[in-house]
PDB file of N, CA and C in Angstrom:
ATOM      1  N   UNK A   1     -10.692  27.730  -2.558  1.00  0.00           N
ATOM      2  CA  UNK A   1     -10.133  26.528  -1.961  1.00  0.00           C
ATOM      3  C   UNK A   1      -8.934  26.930  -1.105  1.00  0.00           C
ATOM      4  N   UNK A   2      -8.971  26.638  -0.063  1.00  0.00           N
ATOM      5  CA  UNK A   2      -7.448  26.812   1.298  1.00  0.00           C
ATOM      6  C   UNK A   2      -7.037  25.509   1.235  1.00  0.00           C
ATOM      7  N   UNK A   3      -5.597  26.451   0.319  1.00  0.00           N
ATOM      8  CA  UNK A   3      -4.321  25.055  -0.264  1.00  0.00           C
ATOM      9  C   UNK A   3      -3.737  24.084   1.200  1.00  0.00           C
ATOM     10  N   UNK A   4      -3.834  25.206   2.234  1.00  0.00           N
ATOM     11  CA  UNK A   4      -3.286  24.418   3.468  1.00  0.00           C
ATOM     12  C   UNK A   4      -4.554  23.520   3.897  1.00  0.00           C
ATOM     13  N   UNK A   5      -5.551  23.444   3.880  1.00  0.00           N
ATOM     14  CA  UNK A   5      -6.912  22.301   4.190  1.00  0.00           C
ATOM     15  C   UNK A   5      -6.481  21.158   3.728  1.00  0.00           C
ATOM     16  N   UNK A   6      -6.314  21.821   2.039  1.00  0.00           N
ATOM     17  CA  UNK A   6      -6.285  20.629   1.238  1.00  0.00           C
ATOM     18  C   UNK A   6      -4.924  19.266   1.437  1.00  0.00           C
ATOM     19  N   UNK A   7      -3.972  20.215   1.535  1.00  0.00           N
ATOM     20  CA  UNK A   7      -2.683  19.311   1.770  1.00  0.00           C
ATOM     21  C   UNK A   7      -2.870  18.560   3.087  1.00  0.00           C
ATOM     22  N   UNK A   8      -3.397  19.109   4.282  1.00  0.00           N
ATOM     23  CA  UNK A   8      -3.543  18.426   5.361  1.00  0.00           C
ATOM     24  C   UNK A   8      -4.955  17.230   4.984  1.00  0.00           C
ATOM     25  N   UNK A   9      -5.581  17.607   3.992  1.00  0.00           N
ATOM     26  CA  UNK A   9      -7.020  16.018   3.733  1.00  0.00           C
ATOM     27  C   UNK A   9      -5.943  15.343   3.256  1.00  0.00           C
ATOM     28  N   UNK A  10      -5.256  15.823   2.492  1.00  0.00           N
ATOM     29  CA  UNK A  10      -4.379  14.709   1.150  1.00  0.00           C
ATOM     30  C   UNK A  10      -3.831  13.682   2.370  1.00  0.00           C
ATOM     31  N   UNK A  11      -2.473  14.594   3.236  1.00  0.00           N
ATOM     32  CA  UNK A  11      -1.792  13.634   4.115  1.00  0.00           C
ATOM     33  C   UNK A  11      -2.425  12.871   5.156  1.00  0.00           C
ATOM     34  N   UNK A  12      -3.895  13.396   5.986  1.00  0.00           N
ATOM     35  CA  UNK A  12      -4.174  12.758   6.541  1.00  0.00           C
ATOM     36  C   UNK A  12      -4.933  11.093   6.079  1.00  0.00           C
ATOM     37  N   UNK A  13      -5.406  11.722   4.896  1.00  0.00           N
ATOM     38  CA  UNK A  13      -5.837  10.193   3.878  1.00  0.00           C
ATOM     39  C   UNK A  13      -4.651   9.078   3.480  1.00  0.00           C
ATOM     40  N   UNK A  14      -3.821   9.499   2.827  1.00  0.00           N
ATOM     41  CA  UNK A  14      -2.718   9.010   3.153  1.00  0.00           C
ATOM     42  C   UNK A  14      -1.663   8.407   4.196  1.00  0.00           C
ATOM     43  N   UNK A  15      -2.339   9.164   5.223  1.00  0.00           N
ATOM     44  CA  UNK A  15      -1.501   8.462   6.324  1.00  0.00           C
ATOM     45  C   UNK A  15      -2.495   7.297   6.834  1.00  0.00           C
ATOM     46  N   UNK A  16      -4.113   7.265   6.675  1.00  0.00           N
ATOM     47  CA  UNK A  16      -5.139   6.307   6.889  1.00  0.00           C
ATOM     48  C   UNK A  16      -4.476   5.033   5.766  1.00  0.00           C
ATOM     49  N   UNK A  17      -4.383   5.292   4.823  1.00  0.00           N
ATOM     50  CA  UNK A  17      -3.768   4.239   3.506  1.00  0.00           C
ATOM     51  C   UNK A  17      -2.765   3.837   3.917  1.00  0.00           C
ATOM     52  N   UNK A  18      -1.418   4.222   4.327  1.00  0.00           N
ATOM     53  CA  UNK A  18      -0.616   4.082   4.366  1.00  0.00           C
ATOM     54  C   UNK A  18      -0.408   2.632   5.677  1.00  0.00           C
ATOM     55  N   UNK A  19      -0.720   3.401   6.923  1.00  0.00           N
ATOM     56  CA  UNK A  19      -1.205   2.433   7.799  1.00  0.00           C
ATOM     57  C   UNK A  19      -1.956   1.080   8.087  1.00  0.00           C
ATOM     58  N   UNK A  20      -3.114   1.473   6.937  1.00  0.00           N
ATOM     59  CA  UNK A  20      -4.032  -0.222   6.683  1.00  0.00           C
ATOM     60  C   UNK A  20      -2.962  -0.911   5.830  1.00  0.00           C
ATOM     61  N   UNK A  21      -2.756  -0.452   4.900  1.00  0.00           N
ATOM     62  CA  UNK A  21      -1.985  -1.107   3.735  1.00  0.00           C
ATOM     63  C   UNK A  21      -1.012  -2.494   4.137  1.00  0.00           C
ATOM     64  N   UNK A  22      -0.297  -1.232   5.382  1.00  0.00           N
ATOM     65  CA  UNK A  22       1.244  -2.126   5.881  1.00  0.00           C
ATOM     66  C   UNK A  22       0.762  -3.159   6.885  1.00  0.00           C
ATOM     67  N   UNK A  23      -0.310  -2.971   7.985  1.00  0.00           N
ATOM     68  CA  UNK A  23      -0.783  -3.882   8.555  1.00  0.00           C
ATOM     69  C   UNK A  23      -1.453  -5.226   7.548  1.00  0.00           C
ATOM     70  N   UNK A  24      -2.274  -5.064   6.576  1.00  0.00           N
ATOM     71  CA  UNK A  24      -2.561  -6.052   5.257  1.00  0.00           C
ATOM     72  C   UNK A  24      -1.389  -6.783   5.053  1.00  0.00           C
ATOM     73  N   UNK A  25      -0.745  -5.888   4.828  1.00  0.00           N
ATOM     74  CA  UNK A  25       0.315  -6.657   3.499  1.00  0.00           C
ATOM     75  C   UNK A  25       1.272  -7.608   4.617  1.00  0.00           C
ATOM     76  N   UNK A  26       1.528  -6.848   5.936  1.00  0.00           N
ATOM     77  CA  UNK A  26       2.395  -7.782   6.770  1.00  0.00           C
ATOM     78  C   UNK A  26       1.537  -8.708   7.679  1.00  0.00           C
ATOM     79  N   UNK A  27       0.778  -8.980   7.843  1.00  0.00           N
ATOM     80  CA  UNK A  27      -0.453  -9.989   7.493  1.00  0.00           C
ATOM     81  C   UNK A  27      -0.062 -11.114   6.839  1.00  0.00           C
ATOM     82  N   UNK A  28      -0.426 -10.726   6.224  1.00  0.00           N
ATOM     83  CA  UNK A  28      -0.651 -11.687   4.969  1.00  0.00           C
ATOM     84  C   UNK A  28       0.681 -12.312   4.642  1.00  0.00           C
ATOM     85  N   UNK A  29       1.903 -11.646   4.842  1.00  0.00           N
ATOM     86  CA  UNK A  29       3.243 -11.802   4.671  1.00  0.00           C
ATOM     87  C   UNK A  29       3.342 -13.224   5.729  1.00  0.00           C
ATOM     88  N   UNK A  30       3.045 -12.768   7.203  1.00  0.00           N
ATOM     89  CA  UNK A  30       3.039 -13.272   7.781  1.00  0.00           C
ATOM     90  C   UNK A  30       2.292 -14.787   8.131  1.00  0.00           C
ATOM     91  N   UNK A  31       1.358 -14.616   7.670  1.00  0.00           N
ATOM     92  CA  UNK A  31       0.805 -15.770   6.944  1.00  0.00           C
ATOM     93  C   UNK A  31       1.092 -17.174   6.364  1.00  0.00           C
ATOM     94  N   UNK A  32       1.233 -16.227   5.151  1.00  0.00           N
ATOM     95  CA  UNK A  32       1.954 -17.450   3.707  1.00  0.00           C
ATOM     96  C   UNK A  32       3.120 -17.766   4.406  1.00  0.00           C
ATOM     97  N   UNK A  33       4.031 -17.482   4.989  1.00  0.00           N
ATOM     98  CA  UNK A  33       5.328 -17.919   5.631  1.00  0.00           C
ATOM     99  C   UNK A  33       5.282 -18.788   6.556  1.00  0.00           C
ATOM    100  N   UNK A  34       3.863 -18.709   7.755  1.00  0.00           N
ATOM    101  CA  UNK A  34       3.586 -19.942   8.358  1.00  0.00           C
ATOM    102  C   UNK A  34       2.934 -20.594   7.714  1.00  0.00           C
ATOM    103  N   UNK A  35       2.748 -20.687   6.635  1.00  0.00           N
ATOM    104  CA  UNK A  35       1.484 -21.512   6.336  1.00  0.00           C
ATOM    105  C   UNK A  35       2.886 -22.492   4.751  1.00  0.00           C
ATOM    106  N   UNK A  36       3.913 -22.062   4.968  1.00  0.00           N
ATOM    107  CA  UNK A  36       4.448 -22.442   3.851  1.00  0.00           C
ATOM    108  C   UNK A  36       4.479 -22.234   2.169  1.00  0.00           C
ATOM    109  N   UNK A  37       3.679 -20.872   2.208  1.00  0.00           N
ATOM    110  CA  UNK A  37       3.606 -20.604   0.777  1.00  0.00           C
ATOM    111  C   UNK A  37       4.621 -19.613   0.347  1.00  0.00           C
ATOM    112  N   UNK A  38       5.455 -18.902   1.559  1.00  0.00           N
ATOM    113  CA  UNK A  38       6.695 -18.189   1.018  1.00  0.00           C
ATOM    114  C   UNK A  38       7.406 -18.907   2.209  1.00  0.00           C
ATOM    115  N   UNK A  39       9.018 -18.694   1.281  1.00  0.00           N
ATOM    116  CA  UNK A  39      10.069 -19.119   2.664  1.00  0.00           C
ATOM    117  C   UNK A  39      10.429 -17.610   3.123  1.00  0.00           C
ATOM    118  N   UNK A  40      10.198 -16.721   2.546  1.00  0.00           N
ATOM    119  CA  UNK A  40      10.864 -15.625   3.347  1.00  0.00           C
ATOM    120  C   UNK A  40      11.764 -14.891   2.669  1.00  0.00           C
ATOM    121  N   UNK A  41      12.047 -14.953   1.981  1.00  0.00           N
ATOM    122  CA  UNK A  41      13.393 -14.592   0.868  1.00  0.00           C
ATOM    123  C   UNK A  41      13.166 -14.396  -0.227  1.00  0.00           C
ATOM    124  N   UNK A  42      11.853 -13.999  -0.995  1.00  0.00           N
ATOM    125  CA  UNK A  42      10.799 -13.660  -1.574  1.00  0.00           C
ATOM    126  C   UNK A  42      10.918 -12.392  -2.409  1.00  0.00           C
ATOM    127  N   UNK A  43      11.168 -11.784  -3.581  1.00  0.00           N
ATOM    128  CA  UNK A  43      11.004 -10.827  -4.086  1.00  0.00           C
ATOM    129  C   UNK A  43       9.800 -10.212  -4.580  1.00  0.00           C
ATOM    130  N   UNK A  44       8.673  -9.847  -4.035  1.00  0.00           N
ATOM    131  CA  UNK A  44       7.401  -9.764  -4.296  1.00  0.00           C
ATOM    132  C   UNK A  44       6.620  -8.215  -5.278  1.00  0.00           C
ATOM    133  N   UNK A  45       6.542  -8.893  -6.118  1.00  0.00           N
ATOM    134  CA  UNK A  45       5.793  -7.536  -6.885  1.00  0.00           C
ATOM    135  C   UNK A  45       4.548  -7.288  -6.250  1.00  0.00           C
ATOM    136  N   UNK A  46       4.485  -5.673  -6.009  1.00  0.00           N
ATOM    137  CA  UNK A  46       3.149  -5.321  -5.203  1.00  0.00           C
ATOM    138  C   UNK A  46       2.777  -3.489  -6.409  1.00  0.00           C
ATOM    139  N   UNK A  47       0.958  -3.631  -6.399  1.00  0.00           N
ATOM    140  CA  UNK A  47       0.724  -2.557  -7.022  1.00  0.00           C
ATOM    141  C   UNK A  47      -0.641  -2.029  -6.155  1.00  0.00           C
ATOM    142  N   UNK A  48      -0.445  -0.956  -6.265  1.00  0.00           N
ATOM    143  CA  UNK A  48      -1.561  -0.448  -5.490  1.00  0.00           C
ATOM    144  C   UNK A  48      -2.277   0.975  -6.882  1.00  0.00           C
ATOM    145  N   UNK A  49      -3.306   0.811  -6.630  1.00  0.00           N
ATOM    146  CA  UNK A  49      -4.223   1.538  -7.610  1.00  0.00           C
ATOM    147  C   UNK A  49      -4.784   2.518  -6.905  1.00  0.00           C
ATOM    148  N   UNK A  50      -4.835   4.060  -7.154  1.00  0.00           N
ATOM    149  CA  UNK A  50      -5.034   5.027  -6.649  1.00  0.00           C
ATOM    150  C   UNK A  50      -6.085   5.409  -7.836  1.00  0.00           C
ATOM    151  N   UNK A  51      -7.640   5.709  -7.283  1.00  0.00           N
ATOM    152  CA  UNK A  51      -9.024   5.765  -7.534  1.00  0.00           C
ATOM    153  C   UNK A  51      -9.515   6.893  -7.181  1.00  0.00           C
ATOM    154  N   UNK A  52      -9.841   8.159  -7.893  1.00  0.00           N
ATOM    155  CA  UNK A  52     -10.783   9.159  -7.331  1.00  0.00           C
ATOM    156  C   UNK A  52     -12.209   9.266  -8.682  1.00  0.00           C
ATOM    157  N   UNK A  53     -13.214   8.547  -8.394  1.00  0.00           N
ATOM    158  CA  UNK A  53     -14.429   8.317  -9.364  1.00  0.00           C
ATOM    159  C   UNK A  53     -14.638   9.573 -10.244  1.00  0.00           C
ATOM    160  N   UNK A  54     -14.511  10.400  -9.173  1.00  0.00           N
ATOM    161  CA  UNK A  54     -15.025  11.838  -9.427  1.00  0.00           C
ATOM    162  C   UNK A  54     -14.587  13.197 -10.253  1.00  0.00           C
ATOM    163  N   UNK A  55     -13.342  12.284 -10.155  1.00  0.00           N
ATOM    164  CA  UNK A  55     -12.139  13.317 -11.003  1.00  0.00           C
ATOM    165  C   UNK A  55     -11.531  12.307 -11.980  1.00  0.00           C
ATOM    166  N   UNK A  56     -12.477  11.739 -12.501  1.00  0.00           N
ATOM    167  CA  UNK A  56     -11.562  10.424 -13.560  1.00  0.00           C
ATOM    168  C   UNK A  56     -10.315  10.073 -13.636  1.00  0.00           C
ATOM    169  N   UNK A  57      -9.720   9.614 -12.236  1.00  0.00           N
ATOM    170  CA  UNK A  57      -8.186   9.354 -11.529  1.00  0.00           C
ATOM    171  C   UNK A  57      -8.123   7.888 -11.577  1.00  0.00           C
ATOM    172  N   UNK A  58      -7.220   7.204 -12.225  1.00  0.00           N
ATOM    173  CA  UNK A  58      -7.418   5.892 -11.891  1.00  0.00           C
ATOM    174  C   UNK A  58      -5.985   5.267 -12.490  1.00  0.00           C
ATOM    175  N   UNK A  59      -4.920   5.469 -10.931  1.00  0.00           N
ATOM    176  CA  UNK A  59      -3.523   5.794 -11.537  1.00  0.00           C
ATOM    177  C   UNK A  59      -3.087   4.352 -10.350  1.00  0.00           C
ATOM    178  N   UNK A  60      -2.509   3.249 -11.622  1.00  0.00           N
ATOM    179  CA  UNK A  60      -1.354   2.142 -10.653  1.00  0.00           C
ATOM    180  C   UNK A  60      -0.459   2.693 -10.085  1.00  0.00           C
ATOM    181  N   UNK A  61       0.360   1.713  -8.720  1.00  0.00           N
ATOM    182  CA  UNK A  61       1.653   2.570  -8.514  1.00  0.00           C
ATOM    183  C   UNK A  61       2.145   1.500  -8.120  1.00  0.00           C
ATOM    184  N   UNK A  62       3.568   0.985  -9.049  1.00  0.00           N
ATOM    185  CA  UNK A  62       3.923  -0.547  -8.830  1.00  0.00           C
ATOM    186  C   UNK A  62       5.193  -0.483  -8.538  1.00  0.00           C
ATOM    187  N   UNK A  63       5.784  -1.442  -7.820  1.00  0.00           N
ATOM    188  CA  UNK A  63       7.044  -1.648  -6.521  1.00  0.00           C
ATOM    189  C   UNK A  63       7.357  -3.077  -6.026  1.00  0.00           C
ATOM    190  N   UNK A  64       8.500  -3.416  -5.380  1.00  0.00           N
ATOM    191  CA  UNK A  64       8.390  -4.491  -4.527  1.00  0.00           C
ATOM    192  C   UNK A  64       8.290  -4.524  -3.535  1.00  0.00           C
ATOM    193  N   UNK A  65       8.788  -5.855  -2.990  1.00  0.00           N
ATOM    194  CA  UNK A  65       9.000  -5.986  -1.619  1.00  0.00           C
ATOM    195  C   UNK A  65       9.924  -7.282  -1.293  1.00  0.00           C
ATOM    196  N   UNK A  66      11.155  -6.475  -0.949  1.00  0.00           N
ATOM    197  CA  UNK A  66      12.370  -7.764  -0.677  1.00  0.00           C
ATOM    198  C   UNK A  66      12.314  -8.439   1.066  1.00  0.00           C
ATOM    199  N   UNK A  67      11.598  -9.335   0.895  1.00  0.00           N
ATOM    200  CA  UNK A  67      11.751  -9.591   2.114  1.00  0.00           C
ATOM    201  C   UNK A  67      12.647 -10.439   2.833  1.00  0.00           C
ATOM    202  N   UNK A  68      13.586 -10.687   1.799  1.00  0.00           N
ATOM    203  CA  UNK A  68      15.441 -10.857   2.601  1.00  0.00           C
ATOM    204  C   UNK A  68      15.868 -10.053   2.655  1.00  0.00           C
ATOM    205  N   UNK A  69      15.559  -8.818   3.132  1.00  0.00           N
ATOM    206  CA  UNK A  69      16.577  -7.724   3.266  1.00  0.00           C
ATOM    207  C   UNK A  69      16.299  -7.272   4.691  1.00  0.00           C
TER     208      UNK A  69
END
């Protein structure tokens, strides 16, 4: 296995995740705020679940999101 391959699949997958994620989530942010279901000032618990079938990986990773700040 070439450790440098591997680190460059890891980050480039990650940087694919990373990117959908924030477009979703500010979406959707964007959203509920016109639509009146947040005012904006919102302390939001968010978890994202990291899944590899194949390697029996199946790890939460939980955080917020202050969106008065």
């Amino acid at each position: 296995m070439n450790e440098d391959n591997l680190n460059i699949q890891i980050r480039q997958y990650l940087k694919k995740v990373g990117i959908s994620s924030q477009r979703i989530i500010e979406q959707t942010i964007h959203k509920a705020i016109e639509s009146g279901e947040l005012n904006g000032s919102e302390v939001l618990d968010i978890n994202m679940t990291l899944s590899v079938a194949s390697l029996n990986i199946s790890q939460q990773i939980d955080g917020k999101i202050n969106l008065e700040n």
